[in-house]
N, C-alpha and C. Protein backbone atom coordinates (compact mmCIF):
# COMPACT_ATOMS: atom_id res chain seq x y z
N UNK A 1 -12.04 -79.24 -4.09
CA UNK A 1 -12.24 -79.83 -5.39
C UNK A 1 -12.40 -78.72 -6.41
N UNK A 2 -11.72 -79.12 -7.34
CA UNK A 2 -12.05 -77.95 -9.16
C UNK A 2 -13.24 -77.50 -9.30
N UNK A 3 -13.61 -76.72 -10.07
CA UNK A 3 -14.76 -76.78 -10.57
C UNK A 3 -14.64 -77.55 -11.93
N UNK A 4 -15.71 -77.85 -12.45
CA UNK A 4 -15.37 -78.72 -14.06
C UNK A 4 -15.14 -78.31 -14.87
N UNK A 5 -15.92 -77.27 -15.22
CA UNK A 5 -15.57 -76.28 -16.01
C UNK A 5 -14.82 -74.88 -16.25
N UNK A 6 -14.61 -74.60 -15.06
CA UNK A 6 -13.31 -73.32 -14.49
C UNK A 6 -12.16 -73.54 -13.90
N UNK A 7 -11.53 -72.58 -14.29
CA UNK A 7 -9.80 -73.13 -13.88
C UNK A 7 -9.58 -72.92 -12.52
N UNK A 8 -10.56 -73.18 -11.48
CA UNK A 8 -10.69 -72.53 -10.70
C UNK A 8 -11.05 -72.93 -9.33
N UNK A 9 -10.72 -73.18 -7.81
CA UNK A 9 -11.64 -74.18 -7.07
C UNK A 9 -12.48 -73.12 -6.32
N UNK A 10 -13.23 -73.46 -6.15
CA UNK A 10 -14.19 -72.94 -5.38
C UNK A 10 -14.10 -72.78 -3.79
N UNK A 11 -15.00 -71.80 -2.97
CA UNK A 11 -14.92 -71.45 -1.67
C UNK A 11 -15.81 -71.65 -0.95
N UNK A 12 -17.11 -71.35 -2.45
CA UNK A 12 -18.18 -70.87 -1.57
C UNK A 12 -18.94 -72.49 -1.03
N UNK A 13 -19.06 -72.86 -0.14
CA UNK A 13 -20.29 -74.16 -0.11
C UNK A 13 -21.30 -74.14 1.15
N UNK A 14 -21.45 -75.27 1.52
CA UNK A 14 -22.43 -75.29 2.97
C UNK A 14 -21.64 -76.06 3.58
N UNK A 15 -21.50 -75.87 5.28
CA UNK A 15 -20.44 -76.52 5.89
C UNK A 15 -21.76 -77.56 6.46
N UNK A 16 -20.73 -78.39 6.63
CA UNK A 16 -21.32 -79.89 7.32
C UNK A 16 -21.36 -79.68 8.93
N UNK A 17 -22.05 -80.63 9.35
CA UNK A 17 -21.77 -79.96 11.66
C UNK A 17 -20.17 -80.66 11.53
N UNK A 18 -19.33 -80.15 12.17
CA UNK A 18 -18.14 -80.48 12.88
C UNK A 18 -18.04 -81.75 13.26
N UNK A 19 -19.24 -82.15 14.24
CA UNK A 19 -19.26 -83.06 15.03
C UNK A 19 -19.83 -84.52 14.09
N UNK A 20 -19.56 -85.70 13.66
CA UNK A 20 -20.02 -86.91 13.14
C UNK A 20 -20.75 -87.59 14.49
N UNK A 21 -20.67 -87.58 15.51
CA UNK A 21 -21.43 -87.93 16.39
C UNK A 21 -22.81 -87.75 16.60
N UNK A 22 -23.33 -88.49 17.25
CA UNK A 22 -25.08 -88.07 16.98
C UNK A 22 -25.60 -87.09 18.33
N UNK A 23 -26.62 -85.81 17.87
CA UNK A 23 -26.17 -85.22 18.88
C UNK A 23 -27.29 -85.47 19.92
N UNK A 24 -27.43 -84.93 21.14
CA UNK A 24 -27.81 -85.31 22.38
C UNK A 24 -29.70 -85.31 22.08
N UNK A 25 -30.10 -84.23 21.39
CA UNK A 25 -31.31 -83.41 21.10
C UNK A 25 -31.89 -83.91 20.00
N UNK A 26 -31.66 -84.72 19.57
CA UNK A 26 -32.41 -85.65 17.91
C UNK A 26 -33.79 -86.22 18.31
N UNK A 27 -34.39 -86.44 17.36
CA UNK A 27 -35.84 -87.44 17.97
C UNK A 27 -35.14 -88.56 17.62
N UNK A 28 -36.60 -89.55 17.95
CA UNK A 28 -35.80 -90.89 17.88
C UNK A 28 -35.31 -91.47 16.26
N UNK A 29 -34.58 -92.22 16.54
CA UNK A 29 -34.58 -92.93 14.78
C UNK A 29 -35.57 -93.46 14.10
N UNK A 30 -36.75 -94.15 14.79
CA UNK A 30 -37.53 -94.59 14.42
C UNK A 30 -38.17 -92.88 13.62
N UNK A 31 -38.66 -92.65 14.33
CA UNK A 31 -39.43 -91.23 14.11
C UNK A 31 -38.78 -90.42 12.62
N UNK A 32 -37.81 -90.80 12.75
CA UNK A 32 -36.66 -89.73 11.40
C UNK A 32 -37.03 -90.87 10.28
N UNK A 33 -36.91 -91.76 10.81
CA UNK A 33 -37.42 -92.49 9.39
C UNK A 33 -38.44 -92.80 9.10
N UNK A 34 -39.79 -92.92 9.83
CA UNK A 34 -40.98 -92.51 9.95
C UNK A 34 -41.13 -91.22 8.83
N UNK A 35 -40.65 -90.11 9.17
CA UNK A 35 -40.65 -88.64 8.55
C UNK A 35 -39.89 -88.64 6.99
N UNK A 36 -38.79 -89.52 6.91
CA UNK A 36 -38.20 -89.69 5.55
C UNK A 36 -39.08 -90.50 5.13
N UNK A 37 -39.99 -91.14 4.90
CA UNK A 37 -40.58 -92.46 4.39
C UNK A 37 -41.84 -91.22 3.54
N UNK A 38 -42.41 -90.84 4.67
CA UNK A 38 -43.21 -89.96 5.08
C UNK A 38 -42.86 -88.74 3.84
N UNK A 39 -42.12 -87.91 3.39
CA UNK A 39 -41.58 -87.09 3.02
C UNK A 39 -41.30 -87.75 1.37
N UNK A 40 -40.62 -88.94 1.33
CA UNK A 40 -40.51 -89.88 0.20
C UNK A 40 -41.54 -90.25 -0.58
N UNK A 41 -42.64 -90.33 0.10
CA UNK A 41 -43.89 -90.48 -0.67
C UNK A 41 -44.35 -89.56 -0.98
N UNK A 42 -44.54 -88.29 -0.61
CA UNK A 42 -44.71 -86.95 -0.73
C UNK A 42 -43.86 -86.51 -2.34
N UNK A 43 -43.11 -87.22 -2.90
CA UNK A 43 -42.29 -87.02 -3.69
C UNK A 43 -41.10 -85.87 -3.60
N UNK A 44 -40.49 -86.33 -2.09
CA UNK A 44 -39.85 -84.98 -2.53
C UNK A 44 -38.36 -85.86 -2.43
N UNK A 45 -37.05 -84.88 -2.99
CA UNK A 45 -35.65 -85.62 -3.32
C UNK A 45 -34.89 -85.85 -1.60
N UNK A 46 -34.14 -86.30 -1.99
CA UNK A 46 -33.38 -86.94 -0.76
C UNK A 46 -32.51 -85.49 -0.19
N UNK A 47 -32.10 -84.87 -0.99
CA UNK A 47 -31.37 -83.39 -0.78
C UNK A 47 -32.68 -82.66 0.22
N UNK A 48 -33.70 -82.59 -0.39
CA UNK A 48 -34.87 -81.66 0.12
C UNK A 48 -35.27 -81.87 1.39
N UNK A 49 -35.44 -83.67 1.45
CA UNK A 49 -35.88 -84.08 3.30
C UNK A 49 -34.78 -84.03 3.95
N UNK A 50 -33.46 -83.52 3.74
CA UNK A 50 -32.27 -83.81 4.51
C UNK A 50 -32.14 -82.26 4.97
N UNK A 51 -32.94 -80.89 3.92
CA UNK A 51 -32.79 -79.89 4.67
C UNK A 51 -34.21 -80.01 5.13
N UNK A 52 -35.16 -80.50 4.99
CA UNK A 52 -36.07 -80.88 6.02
C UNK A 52 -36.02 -80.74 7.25
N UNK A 53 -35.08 -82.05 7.29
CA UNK A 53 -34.36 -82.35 8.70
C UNK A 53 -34.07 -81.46 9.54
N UNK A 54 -33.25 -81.04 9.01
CA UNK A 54 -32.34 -80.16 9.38
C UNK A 54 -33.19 -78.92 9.72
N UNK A 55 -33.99 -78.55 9.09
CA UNK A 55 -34.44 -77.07 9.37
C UNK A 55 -35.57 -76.99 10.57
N UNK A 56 -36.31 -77.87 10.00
CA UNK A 56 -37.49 -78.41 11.23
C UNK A 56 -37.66 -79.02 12.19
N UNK A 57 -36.31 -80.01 12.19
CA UNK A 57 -36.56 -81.19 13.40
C UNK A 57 -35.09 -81.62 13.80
N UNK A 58 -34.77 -80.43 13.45
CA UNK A 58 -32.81 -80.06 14.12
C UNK A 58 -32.42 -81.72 13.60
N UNK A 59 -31.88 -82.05 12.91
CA UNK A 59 -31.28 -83.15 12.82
C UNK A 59 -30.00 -83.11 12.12
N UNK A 60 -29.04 -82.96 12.51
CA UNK A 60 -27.71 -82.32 11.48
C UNK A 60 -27.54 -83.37 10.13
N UNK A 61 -27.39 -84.67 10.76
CA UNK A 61 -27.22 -85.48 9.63
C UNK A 61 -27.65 -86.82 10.31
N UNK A 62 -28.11 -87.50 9.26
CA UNK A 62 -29.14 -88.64 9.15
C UNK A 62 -28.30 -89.70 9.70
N UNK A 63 -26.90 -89.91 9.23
CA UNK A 63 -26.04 -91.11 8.96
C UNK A 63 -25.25 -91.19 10.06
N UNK A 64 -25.53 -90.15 11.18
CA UNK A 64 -24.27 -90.45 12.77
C UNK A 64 -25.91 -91.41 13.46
N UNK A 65 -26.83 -90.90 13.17
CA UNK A 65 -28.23 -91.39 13.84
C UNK A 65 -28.60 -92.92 14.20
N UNK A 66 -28.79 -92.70 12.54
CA UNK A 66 -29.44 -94.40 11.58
C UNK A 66 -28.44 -95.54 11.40
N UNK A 67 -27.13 -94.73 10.85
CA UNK A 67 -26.38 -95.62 10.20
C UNK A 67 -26.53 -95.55 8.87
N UNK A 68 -27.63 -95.38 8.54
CA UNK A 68 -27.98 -95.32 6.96
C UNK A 68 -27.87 -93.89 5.97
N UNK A 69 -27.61 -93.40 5.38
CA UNK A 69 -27.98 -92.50 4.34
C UNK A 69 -29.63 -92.46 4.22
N UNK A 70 -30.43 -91.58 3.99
CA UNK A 70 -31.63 -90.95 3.60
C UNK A 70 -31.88 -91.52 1.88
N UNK A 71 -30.95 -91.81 0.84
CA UNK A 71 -31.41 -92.66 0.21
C UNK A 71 -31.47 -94.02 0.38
N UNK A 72 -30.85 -94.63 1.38
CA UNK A 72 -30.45 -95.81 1.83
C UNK A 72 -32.03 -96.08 2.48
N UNK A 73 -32.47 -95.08 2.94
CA UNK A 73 -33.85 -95.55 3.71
C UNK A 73 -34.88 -95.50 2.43
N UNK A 74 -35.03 -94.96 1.51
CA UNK A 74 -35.83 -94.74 0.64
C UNK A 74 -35.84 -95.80 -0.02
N UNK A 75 -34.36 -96.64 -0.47
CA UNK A 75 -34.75 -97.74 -1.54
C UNK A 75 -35.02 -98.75 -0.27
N UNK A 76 -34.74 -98.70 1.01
CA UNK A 76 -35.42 -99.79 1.13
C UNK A 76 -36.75 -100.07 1.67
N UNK A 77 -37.22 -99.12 1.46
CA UNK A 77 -39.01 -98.71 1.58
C UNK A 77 -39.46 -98.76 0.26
N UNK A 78 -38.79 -99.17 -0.67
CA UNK A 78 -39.53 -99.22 -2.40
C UNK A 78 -39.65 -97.47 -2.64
N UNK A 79 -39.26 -96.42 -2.14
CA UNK A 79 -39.22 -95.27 -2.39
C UNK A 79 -38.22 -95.16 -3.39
N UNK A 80 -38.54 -95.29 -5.02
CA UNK A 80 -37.21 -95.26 -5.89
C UNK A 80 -37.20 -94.17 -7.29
N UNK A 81 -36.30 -93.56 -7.27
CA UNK A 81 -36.43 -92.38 -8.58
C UNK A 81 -36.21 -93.34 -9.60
N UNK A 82 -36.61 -92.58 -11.20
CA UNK A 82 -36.01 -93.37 -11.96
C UNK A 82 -34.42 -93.07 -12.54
N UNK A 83 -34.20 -91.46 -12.01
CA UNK A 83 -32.53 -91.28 -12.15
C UNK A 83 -32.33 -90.75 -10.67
N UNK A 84 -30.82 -91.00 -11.12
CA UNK A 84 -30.45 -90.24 -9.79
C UNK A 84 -30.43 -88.78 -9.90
N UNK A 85 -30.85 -88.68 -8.61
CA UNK A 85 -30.86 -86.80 -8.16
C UNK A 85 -30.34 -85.67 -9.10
N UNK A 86 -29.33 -85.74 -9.27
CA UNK A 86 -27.45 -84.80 -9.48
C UNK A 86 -28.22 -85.01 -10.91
N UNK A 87 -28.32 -85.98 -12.14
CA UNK A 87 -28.28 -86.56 -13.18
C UNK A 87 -29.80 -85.62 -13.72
N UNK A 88 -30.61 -85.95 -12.73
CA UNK A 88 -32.12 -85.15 -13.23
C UNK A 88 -32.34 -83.85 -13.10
N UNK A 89 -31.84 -83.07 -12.04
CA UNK A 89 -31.44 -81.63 -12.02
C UNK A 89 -30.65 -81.23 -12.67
N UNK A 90 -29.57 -81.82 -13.13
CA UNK A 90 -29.38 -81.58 -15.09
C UNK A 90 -30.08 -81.46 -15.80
N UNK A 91 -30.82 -82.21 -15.94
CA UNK A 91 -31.60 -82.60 -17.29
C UNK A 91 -32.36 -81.77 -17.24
N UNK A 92 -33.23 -81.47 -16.38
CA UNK A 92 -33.97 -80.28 -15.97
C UNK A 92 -33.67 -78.35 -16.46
N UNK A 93 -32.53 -78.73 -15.57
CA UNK A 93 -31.37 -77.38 -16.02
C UNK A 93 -31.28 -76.74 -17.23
N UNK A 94 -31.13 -78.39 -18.03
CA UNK A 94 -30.55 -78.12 -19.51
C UNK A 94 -32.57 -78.43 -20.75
N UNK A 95 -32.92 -78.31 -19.97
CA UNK A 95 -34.44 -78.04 -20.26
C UNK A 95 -35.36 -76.47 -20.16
N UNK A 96 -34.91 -76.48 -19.09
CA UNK A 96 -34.70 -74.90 -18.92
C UNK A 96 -34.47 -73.72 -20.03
N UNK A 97 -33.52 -73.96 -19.87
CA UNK A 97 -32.21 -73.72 -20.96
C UNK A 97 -32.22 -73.89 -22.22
N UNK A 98 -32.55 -74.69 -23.38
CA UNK A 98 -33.40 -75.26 -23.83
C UNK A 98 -34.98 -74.08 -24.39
N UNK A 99 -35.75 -73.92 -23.53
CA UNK A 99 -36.59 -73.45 -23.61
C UNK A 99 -36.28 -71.88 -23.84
N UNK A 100 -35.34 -71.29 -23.05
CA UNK A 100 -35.12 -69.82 -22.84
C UNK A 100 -34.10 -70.01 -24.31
N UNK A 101 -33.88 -70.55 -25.39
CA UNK A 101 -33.12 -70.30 -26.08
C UNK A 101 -34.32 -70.08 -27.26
N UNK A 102 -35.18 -71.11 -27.10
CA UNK A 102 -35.85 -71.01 -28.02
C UNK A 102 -36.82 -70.02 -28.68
N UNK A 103 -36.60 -68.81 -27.36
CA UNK A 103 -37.19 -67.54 -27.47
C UNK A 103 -36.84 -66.25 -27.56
N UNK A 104 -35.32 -66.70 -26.85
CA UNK A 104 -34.16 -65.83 -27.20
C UNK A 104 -32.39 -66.48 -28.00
N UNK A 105 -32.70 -66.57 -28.99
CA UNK A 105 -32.15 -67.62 -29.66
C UNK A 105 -30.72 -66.83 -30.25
N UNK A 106 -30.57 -65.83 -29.64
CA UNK A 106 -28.93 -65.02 -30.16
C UNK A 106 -28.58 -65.05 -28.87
N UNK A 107 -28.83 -65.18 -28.11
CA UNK A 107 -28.44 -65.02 -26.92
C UNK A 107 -27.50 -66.28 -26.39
N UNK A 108 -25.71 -65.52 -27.09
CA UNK A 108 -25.06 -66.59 -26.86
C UNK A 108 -23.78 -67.44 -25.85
N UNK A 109 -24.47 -66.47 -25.03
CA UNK A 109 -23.81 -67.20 -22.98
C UNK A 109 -24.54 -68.09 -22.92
N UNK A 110 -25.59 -68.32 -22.78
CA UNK A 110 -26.40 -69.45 -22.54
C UNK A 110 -26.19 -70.50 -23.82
N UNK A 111 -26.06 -70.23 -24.43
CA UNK A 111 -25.76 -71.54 -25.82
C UNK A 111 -24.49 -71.92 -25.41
N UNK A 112 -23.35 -71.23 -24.75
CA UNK A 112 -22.17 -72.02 -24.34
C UNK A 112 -22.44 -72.82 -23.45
N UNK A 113 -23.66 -71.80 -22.08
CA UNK A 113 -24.05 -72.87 -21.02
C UNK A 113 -24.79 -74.06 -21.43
N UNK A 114 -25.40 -74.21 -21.95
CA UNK A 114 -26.26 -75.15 -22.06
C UNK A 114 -25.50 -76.32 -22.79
N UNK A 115 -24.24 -76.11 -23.50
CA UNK A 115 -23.26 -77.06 -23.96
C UNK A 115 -22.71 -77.40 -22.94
N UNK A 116 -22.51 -77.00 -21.85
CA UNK A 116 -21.55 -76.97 -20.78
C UNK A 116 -22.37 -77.93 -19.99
N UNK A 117 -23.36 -77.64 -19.59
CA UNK A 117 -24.49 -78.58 -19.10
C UNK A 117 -24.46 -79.99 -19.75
N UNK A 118 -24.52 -79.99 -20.80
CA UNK A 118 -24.94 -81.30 -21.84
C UNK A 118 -23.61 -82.19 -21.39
N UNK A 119 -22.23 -81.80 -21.33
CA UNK A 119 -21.07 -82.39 -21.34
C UNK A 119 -21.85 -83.08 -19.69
N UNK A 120 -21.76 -82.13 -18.84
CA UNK A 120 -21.90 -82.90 -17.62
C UNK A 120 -22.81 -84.16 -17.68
N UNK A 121 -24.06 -83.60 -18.32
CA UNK A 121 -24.87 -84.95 -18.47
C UNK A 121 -24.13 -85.94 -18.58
N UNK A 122 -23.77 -85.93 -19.84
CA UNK A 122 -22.78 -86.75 -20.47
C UNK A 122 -22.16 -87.85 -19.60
N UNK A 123 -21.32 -86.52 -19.23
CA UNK A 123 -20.10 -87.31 -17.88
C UNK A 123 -20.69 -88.27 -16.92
N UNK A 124 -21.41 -87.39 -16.30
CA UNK A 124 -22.28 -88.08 -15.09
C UNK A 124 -23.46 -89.79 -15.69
N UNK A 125 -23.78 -89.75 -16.61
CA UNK A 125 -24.25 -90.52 -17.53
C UNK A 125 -23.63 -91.63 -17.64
N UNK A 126 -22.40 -91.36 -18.13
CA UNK A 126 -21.53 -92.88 -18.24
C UNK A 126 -20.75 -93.25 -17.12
N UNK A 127 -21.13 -92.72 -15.42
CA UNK A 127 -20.49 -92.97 -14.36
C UNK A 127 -21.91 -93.94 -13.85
N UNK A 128 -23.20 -93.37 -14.49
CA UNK A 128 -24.39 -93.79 -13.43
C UNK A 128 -24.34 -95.64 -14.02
N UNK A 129 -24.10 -95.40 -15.69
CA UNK A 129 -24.34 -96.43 -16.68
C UNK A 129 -23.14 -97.42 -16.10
N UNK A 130 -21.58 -97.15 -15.75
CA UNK A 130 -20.73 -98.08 -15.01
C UNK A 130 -21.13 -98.53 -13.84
N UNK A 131 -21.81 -97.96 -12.90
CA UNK A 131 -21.94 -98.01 -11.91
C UNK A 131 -23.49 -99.27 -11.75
N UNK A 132 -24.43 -98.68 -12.65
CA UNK A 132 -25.32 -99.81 -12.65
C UNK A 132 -27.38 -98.96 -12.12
N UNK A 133 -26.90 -97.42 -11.65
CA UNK A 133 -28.03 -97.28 -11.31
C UNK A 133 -28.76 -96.56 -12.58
N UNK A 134 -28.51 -96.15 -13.89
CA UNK A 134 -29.19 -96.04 -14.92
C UNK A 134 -29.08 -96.96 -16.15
N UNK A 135 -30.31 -97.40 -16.69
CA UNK A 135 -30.09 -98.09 -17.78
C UNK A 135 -28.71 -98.11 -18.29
N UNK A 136 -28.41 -99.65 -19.45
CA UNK A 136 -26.85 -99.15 -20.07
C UNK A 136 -27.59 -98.36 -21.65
N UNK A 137 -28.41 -98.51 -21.84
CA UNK A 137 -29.21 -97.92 -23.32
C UNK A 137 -29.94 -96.82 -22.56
N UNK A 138 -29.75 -95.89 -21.75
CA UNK A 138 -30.60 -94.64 -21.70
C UNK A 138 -29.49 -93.83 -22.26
N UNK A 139 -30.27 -92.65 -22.63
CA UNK A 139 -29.21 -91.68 -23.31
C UNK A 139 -29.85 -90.37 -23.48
N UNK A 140 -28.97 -88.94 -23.41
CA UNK A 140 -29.45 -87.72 -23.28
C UNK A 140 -29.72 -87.03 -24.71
N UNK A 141 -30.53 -87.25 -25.36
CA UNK A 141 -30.55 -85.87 -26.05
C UNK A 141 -31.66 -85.09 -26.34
N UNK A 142 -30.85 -84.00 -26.81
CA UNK A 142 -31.79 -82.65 -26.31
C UNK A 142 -32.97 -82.84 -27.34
N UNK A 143 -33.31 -83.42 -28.24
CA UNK A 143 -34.82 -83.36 -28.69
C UNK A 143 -35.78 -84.27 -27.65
N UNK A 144 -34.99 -85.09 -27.22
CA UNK A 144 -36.21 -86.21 -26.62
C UNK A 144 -36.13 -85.24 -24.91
N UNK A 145 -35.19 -84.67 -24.52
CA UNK A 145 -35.23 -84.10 -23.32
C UNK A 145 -36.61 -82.94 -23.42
N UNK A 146 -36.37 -82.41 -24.62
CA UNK A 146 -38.03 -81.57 -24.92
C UNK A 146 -39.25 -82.02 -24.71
N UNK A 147 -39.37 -83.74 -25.53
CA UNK A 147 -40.38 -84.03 -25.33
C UNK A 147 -40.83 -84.69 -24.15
N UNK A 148 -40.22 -85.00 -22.99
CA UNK A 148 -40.63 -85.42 -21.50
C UNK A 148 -41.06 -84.62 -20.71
C-alpha cells in the first residue's frame, strides 16, 4: 500500500505469524479473554493488549483463537473508547505538534507536518462519520483539540 502522503510505498512494517492457524502452545481462550477484559479496564488500546499478548503470553494473534478480534471482545464487555484508536493517535499527534509550534513557531517542517496530520484527521473522520462509529456532528479543530 502507498503511503498518503509520499509518492512512495513503503517496506518497512511488522510481519504478521505466517501461520492463521491457532498455534499448539496458547492458553486457553477463556483465559485470553479473561486478560483482554482485564487489560481493557486497565485502560489500555486494543493495539497495546495485542502486543501484550504477544510479548507475554506468546499469543500470535487473537482471531485464529477466539474467532473474535480484541476489539470485538471489548465492545462486548461494555469496554468502549469514545473514538477509534487510528483517529485519537492523530489527534493526539497533531496536539503534540500543536504545542511544539507554539514555542518554536518558525519552525517550518513541522507546520507542513502538522497540516499533513490535520488532512488525515480529516480523511479518517468522514470514513468513521460514514461508517457510523463517530458522531455525524463531531469535528476536528485545532483550537478545541487544545482545549481537551
Amino acid at each position: 500500500m502507498a503511503r498518503t502522503h509520499a509518492h512512495t510505498h513503503g517496506k518497512s512494517h511488522s510481519i504478521r505469524p505466517t501461520s492463521k492457524n491457532a498455534p499448539s502452545w496458547t492458553i486457553e481462550s477463556e483465559e485470553i479473554i479473561k486478560t483482554i477484559v482485564d487489560f481493557g479496564k486497565d485502560g489500555m488500546s486494543a493495539s497495546e493488549i495485542g502486543l501484550r499478548l504477544r510479548d507475554e503470553f506468546a499469543v500470535p494473534l487473537v482471531k485464529p483463537i477466539i474467532g473474535k478480534t480484541i476489539t470485538q471482545i471489548l465492545v462486548e464487555n461494555d469496554i468502549k473508547r469514545d473514538m477509534p484508536e487510528d483517529l485519537e493517535k492523530l489527534v493526539r499527534k497533531a496536539l503534540g505538534l500543536q504545542k511544539h509550534l507554539n514555542v518554536h513557531n518558525s519552525d517550518k517542517r513541522n507546520v507542513r507536518s502538522l497540516e499533513l496530520i490535520e488532512s488525515k484527521i480529516h480523511r479518517i473522520s468522514r470514513y468513521y462519520k460514514r461508517v457510523g462509529k463517530v458522531s455525524i456532528d463531531w469535528k476536528y479543530k485545532s483550537v478545541i483539540a487544545k482545549l481537551e
